[in-house]
N, C-alpha and C. Protein backbone atom coordinates (compact mmCIF):
# COMPACT_ATOMS: atom_id res chain seq x y z
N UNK A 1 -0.84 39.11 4.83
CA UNK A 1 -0.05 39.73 3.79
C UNK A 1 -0.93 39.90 2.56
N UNK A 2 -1.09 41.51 2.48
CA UNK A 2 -1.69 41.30 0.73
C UNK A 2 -1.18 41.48 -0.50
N UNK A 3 -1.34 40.68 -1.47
CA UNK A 3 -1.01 40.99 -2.81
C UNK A 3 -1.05 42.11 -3.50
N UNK A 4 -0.31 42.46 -4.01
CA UNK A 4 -0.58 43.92 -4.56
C UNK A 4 -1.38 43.89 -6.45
N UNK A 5 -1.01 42.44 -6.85
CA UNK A 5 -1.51 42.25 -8.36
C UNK A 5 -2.45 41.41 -8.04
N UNK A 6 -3.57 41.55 -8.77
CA UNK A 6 -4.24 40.22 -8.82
C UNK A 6 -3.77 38.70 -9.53
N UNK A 7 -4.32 37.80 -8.67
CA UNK A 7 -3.99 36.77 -9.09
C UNK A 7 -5.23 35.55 -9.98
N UNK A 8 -4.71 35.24 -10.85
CA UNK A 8 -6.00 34.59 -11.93
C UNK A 8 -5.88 33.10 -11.20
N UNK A 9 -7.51 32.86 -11.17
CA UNK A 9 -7.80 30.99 -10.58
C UNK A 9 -7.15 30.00 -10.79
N UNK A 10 -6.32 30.67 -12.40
CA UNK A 10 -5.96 29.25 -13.54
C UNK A 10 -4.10 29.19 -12.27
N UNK A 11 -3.71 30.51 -11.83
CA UNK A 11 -2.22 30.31 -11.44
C UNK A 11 -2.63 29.42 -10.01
N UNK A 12 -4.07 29.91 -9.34
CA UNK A 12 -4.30 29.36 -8.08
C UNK A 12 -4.27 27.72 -8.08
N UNK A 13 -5.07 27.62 -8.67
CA UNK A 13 -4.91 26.20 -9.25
C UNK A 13 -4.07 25.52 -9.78
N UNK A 14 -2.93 25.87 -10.36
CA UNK A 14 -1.78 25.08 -10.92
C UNK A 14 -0.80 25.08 -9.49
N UNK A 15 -0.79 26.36 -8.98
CA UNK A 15 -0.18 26.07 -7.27
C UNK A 15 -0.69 25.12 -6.97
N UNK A 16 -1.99 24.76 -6.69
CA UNK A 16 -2.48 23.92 -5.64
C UNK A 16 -2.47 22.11 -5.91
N UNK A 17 -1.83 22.10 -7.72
CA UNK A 17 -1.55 20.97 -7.92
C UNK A 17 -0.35 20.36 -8.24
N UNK A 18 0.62 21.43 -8.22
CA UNK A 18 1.46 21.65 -7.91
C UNK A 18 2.24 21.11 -6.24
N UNK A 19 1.52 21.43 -5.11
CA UNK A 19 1.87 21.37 -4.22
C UNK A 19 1.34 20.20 -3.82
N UNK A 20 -0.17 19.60 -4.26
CA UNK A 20 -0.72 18.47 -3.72
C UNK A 20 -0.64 17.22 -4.86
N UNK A 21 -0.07 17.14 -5.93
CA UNK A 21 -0.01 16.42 -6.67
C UNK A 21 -1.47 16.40 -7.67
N UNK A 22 -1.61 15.17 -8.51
CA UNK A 22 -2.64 15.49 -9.69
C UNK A 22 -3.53 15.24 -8.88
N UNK A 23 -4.59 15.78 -9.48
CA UNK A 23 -6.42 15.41 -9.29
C UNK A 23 -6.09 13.79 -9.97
N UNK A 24 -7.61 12.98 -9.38
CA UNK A 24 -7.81 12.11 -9.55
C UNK A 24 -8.53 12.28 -10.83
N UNK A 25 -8.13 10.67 -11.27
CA UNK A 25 -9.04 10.84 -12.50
C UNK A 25 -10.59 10.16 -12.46
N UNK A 26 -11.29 10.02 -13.33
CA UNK A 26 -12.88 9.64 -13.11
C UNK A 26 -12.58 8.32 -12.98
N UNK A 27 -12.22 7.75 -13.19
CA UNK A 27 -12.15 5.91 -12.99
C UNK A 27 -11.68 5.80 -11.31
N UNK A 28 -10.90 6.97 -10.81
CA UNK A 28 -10.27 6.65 -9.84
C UNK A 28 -11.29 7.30 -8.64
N UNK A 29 -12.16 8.26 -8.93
CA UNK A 29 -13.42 8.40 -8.28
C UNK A 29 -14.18 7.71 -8.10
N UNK A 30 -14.70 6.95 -9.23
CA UNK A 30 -15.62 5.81 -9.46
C UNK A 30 -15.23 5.12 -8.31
N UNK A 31 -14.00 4.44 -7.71
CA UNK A 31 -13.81 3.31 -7.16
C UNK A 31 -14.44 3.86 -5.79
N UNK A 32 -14.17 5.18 -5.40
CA UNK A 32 -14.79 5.57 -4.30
C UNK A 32 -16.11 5.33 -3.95
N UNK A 33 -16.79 5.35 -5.19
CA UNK A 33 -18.61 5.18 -4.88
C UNK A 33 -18.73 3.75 -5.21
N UNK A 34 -18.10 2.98 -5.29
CA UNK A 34 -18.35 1.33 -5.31
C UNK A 34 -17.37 0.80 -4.25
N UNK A 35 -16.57 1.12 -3.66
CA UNK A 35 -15.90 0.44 -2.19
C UNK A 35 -17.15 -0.52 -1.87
N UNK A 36 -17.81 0.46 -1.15
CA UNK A 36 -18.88 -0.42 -0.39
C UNK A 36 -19.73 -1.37 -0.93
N UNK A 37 -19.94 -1.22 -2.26
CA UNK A 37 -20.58 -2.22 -2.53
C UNK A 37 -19.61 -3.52 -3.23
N UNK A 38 -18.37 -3.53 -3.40
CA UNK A 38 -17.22 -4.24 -3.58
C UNK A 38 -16.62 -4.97 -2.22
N UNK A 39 -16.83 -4.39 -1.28
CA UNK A 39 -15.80 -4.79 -0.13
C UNK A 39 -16.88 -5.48 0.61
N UNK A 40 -16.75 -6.93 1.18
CA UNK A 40 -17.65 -7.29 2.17
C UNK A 40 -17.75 -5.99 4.06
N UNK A 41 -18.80 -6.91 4.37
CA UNK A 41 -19.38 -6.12 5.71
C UNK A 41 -17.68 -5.89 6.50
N UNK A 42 -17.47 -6.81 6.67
CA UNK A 42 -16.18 -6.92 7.86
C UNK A 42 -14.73 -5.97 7.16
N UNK A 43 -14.80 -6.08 5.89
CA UNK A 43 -14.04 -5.37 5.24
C UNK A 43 -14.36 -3.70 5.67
N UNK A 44 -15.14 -3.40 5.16
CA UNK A 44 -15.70 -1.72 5.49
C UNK A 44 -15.81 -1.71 6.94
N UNK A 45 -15.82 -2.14 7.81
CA UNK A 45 -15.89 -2.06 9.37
C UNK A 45 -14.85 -1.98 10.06
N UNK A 46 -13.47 -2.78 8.99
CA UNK A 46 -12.55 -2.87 9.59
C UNK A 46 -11.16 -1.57 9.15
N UNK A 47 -11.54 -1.22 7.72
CA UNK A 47 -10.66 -0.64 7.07
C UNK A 47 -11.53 0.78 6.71
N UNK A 48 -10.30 1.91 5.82
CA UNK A 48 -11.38 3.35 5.54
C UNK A 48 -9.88 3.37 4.79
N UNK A 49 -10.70 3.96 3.50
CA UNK A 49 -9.80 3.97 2.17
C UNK A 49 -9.49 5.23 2.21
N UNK A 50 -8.03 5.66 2.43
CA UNK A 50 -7.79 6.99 2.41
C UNK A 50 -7.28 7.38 1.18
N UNK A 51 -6.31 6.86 0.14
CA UNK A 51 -6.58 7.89 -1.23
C UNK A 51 -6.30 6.76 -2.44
N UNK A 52 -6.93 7.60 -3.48
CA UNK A 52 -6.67 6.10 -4.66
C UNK A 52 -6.11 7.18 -5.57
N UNK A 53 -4.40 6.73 -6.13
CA UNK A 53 -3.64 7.48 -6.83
C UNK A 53 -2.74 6.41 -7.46
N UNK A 54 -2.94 6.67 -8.78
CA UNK A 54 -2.04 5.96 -9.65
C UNK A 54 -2.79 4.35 -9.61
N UNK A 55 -3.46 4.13 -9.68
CA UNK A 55 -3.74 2.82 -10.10
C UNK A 55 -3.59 1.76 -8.08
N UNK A 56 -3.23 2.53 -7.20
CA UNK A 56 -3.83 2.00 -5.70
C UNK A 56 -4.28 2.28 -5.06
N UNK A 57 -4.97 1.81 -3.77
CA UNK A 57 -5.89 2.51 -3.12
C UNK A 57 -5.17 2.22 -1.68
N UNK A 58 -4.89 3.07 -1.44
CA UNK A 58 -4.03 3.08 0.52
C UNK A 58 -5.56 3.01 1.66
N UNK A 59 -5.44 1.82 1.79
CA UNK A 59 -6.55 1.76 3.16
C UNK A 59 -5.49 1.79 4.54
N UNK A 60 -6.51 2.60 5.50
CA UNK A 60 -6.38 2.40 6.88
C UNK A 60 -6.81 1.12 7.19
N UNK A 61 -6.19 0.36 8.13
CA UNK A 61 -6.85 -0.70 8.81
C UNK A 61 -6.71 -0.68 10.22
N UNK A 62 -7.73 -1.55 11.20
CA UNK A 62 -7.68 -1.65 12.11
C UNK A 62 -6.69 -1.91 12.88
N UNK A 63 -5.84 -3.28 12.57
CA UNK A 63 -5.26 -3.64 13.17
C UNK A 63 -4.34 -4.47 12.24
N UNK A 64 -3.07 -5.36 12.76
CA UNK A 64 -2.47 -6.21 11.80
C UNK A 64 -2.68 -6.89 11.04
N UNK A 65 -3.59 -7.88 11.81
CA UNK A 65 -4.74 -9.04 11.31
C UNK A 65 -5.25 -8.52 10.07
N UNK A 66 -5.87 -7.71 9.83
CA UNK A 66 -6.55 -6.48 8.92
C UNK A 66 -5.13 -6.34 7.42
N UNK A 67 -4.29 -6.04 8.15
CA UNK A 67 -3.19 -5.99 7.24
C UNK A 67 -2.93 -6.99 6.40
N UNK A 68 -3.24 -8.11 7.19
CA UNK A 68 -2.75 -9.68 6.53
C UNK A 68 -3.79 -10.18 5.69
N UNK A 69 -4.60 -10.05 6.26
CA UNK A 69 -6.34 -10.16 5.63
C UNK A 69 -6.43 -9.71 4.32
N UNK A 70 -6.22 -8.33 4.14
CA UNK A 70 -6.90 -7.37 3.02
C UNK A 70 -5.19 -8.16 1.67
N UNK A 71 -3.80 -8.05 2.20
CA UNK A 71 -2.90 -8.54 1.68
C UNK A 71 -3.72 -10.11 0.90
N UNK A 72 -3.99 -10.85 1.64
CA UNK A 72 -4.42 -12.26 1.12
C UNK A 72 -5.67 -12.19 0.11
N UNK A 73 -6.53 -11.13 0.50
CA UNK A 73 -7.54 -10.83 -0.54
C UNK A 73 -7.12 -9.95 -1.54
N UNK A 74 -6.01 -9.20 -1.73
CA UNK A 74 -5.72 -8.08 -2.82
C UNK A 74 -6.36 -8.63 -4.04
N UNK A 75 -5.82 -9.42 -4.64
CA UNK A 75 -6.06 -9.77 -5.86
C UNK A 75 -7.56 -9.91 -5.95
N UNK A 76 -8.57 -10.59 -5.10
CA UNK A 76 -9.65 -10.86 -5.58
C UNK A 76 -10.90 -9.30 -5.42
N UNK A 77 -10.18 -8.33 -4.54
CA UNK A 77 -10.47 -7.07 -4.39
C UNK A 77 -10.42 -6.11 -5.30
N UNK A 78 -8.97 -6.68 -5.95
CA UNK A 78 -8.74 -5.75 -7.41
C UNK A 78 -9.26 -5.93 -8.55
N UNK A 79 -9.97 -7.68 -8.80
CA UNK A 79 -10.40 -7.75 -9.69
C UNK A 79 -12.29 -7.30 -9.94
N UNK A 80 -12.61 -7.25 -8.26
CA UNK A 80 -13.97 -7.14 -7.94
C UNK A 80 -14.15 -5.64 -8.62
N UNK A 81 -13.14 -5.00 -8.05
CA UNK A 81 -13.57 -3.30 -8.28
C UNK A 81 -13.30 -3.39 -10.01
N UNK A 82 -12.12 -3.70 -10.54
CA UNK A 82 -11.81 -3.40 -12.17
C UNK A 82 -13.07 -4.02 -12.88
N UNK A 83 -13.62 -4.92 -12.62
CA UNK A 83 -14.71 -5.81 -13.16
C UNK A 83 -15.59 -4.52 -12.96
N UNK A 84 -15.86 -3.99 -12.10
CA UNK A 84 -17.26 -3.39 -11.65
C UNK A 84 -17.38 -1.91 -12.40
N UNK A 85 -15.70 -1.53 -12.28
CA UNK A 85 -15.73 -0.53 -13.36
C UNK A 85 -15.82 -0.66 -14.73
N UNK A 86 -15.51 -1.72 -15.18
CA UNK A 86 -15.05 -2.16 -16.90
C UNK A 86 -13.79 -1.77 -17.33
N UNK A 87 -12.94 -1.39 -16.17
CA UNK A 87 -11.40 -1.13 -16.60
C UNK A 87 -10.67 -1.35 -15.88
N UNK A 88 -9.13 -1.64 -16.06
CA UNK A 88 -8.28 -1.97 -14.93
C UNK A 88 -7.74 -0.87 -14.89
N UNK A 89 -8.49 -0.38 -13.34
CA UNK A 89 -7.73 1.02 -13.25
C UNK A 89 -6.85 0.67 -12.09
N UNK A 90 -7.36 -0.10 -10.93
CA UNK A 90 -6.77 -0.51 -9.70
C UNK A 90 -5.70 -1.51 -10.19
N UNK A 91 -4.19 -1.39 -9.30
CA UNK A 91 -3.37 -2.30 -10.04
C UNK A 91 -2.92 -2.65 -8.14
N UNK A 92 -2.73 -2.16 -7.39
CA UNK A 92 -2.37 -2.43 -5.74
C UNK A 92 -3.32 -1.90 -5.13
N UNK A 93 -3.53 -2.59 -3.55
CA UNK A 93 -4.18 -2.05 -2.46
C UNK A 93 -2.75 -2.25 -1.39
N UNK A 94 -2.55 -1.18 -0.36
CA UNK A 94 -1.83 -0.55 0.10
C UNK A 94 -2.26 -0.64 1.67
N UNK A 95 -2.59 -1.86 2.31
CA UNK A 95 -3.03 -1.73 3.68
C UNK A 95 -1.66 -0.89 4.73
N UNK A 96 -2.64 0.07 5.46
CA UNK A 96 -1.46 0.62 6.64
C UNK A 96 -2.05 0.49 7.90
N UNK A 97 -1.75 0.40 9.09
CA UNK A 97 -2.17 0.31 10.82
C UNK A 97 -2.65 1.88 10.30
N UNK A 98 -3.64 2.06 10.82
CA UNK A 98 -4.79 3.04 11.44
C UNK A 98 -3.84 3.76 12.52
N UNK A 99 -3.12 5.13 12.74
CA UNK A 99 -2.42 5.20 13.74
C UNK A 99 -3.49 6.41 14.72
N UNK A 100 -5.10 6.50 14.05
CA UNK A 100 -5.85 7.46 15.02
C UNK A 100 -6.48 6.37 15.78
């Protein structure tokens, strides 16, 4: 189907955040490029951080165990990453079963 008016980037873009919710902000990027160096070996092997919005970060995990695990470490996870950033941007981690 084609448009008959053109359409300006600025409307493309307010659709597209619109439909997918806000962009992340830079603190909430940041946490992306320090996971790995925040999360021990078994941690990153076991889990894959699928989105950090609003102050949590929803990881996949392996398995239950994983669930209970990352739950018992939240707090010392949240303070590793806020420390590492210099802000408390992380306020929850959000473990879910991996369903791929």
């Amino acid at each position: 189907m084609k448009r008959k008016d053109p359409v300006s980037i600025k409307e493309i873009l307010s659709e597209i955040i619109q439909r997918r919710g806000r962009f992340p902000t830079q603190d909430e990027l940041r946490v992306w490029k320090i996971w790995d160096k925040v999360a021990d070996p078994d941690i990153k092997e076991n889990t894959k951080v699928l989105w950090i919005k609003d102050g949590k970060i929803r990881l996949a995990v392996r398995d239950s165990i994983w669930i209970q695990e990352i739950r018992f470490l939240e707090r010392d996870l949240i303070h590793k990453i806020n420390k590492r950033l210099g802000v408390n941007v992380i306020k929850k981690i959000e473990p879910i079963l991996n369903s791929g």
